[in-house]
N, C-alpha and C. Protein backbone atom coordinates (compact mmCIF):
# COMPACT_ATOMS: atom_id res chain seq x y z
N UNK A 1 0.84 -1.18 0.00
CA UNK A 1 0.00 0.00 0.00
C UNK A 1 0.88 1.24 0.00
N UNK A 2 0.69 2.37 -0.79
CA UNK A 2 1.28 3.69 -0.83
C UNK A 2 1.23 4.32 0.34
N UNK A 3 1.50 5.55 0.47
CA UNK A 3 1.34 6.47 1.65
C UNK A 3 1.18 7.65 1.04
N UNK A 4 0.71 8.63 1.40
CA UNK A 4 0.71 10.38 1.65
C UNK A 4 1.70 11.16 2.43
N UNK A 5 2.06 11.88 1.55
CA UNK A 5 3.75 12.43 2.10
C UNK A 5 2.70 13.93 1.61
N UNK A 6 3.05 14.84 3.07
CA UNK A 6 2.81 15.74 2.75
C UNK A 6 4.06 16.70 2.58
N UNK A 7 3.69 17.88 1.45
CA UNK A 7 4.97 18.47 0.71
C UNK A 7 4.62 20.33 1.16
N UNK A 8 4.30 20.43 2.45
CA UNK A 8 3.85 21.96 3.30
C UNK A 8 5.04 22.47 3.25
N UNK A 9 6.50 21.51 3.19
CA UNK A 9 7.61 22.14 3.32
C UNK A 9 7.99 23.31 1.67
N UNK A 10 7.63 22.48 0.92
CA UNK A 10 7.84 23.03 -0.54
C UNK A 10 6.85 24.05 -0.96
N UNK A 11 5.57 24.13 -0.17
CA UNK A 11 4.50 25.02 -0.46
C UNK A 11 5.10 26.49 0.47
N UNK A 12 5.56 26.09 1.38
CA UNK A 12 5.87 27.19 2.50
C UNK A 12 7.20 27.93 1.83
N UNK A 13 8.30 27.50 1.42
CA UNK A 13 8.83 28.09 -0.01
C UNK A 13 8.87 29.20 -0.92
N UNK A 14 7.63 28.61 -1.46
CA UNK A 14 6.74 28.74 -2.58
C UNK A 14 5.95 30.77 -1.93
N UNK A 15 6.01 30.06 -1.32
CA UNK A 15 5.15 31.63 -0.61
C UNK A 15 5.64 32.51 0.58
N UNK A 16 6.97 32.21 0.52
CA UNK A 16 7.75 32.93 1.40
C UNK A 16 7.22 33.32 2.99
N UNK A 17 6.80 31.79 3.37
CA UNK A 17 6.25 32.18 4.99
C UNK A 17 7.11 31.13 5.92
N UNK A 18 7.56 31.12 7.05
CA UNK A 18 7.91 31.24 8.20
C UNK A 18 6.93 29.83 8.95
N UNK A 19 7.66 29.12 9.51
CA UNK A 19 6.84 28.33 10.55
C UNK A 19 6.25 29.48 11.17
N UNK A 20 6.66 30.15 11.83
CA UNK A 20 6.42 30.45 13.25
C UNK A 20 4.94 31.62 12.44
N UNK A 21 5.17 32.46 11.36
CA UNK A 21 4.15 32.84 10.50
C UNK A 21 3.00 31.93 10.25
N UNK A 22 3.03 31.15 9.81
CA UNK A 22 2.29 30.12 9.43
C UNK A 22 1.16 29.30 10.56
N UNK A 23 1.86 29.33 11.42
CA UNK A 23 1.80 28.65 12.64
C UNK A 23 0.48 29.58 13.36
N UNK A 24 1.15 30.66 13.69
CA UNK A 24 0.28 31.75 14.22
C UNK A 24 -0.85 32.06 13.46
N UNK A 25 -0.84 32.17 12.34
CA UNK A 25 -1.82 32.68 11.21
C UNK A 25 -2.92 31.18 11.03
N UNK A 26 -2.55 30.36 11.34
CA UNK A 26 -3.42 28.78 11.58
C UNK A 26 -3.65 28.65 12.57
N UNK A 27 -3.30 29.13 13.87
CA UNK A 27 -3.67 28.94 14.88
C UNK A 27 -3.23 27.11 15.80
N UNK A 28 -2.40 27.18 15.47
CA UNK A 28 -1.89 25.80 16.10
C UNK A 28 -0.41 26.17 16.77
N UNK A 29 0.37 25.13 17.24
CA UNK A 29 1.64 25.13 17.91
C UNK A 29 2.57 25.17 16.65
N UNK A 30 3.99 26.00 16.50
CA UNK A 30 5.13 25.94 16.35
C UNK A 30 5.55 24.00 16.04
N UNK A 31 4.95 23.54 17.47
CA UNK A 31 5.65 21.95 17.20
C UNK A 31 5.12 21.16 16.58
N UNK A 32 3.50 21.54 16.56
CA UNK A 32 2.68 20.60 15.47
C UNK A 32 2.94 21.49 14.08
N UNK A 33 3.11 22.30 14.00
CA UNK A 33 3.17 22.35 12.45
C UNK A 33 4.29 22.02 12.13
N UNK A 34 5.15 21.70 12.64
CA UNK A 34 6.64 21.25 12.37
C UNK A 34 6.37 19.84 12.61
N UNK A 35 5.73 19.23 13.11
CA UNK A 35 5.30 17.61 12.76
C UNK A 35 4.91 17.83 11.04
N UNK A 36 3.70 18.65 11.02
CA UNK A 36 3.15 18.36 9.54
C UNK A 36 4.29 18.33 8.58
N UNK A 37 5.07 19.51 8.41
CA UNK A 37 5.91 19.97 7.78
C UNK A 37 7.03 18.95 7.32
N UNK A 38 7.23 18.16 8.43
CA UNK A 38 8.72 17.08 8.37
C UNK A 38 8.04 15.85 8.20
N UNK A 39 6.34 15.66 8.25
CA UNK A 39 6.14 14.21 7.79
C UNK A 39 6.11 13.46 9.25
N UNK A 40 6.10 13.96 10.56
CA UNK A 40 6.28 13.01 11.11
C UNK A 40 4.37 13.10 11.91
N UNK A 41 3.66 12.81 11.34
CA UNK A 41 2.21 12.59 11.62
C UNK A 41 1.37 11.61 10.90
N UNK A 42 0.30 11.01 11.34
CA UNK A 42 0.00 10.05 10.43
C UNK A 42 -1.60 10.13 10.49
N UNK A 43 -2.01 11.65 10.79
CA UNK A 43 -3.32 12.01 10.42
C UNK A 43 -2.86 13.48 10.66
N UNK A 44 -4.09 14.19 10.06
CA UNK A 44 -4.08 15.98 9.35
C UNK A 44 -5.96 16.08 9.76
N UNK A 45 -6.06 16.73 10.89
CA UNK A 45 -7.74 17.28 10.42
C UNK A 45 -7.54 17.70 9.55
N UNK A 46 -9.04 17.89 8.93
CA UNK A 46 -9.18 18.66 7.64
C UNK A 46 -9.55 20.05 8.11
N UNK A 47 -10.12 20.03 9.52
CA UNK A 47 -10.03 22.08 9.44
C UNK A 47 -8.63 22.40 9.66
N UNK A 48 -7.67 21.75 10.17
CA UNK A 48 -5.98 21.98 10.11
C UNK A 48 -5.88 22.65 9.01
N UNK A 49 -6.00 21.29 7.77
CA UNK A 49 -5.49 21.40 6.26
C UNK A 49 -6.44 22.44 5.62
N UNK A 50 -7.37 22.95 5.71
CA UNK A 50 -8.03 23.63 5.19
C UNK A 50 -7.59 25.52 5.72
N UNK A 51 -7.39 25.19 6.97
CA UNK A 51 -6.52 26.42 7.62
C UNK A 51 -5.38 27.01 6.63
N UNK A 52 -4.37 25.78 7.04
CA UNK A 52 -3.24 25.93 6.17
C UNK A 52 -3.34 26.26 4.79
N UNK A 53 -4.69 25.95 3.81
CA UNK A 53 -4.69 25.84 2.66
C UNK A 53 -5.08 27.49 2.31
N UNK A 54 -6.34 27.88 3.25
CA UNK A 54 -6.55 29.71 3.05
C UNK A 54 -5.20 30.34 3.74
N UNK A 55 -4.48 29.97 4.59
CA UNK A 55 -3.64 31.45 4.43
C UNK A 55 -2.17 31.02 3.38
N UNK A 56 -2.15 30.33 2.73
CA UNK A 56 -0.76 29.87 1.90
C UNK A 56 -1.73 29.52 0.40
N UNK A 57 -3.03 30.00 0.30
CA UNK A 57 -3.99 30.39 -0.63
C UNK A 57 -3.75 29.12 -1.86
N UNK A 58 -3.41 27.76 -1.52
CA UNK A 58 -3.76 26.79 -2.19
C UNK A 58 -4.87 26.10 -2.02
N UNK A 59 -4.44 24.77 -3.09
CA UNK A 59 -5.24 23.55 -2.59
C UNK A 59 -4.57 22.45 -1.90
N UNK A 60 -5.74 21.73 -1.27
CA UNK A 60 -5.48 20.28 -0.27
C UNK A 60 -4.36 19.30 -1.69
N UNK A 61 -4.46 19.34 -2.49
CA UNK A 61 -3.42 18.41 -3.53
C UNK A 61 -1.71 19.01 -3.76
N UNK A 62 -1.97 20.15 -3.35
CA UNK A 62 -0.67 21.01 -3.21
C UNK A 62 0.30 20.46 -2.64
N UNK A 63 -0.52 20.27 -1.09
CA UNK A 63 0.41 19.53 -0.18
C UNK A 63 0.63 18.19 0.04
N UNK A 64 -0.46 17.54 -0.28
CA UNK A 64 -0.94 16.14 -0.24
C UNK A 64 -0.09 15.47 -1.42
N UNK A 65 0.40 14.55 -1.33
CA UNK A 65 0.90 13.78 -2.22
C UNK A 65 0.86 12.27 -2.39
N UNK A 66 -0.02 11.56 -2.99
CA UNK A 66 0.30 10.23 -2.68
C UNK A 66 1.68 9.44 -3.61
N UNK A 67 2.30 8.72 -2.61
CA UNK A 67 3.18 7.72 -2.90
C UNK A 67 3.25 6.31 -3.26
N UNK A 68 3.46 5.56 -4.83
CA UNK A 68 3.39 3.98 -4.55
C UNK A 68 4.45 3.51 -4.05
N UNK A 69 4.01 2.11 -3.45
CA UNK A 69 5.46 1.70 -2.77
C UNK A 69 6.13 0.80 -4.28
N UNK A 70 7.50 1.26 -3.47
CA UNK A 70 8.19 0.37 -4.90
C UNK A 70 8.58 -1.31 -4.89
């Protein structure tokens, strides 16, 4: 079975924002968004991802990525 690798690190980049920006502006911890960010979580609410998605003004596929295993 594949997995979902989320890619918030490459979106955050992309739009020149800041954990600690990001963080605040979503309303969550510094340490959980740095879980999302590095992959080390193995669920995402969707009002999280939907947070994250209005202030970095994408979509949920942006970040979301699915993976096959090889």
């Amino acid at each position: 079975m594949g997995k979902i690798i989320l890619r918030l690190d490459r979106m955050m980049v992309e739009r020149k924002i800041s954990l600690n920006e990001l963080a605040e502006r979503v309303g969550i911890s510094n340490v959980n968004l740095s879980k999302i960010k590095n992959n080390k979580v193995t669920a995402i609410r969707f009002s999280t991802l939907a947070a994250i998605c209005e202030v970095l003004d994408c979509e949920a596929g942006d970040i979301l990525e699915y993976q096959k295993d090889e």
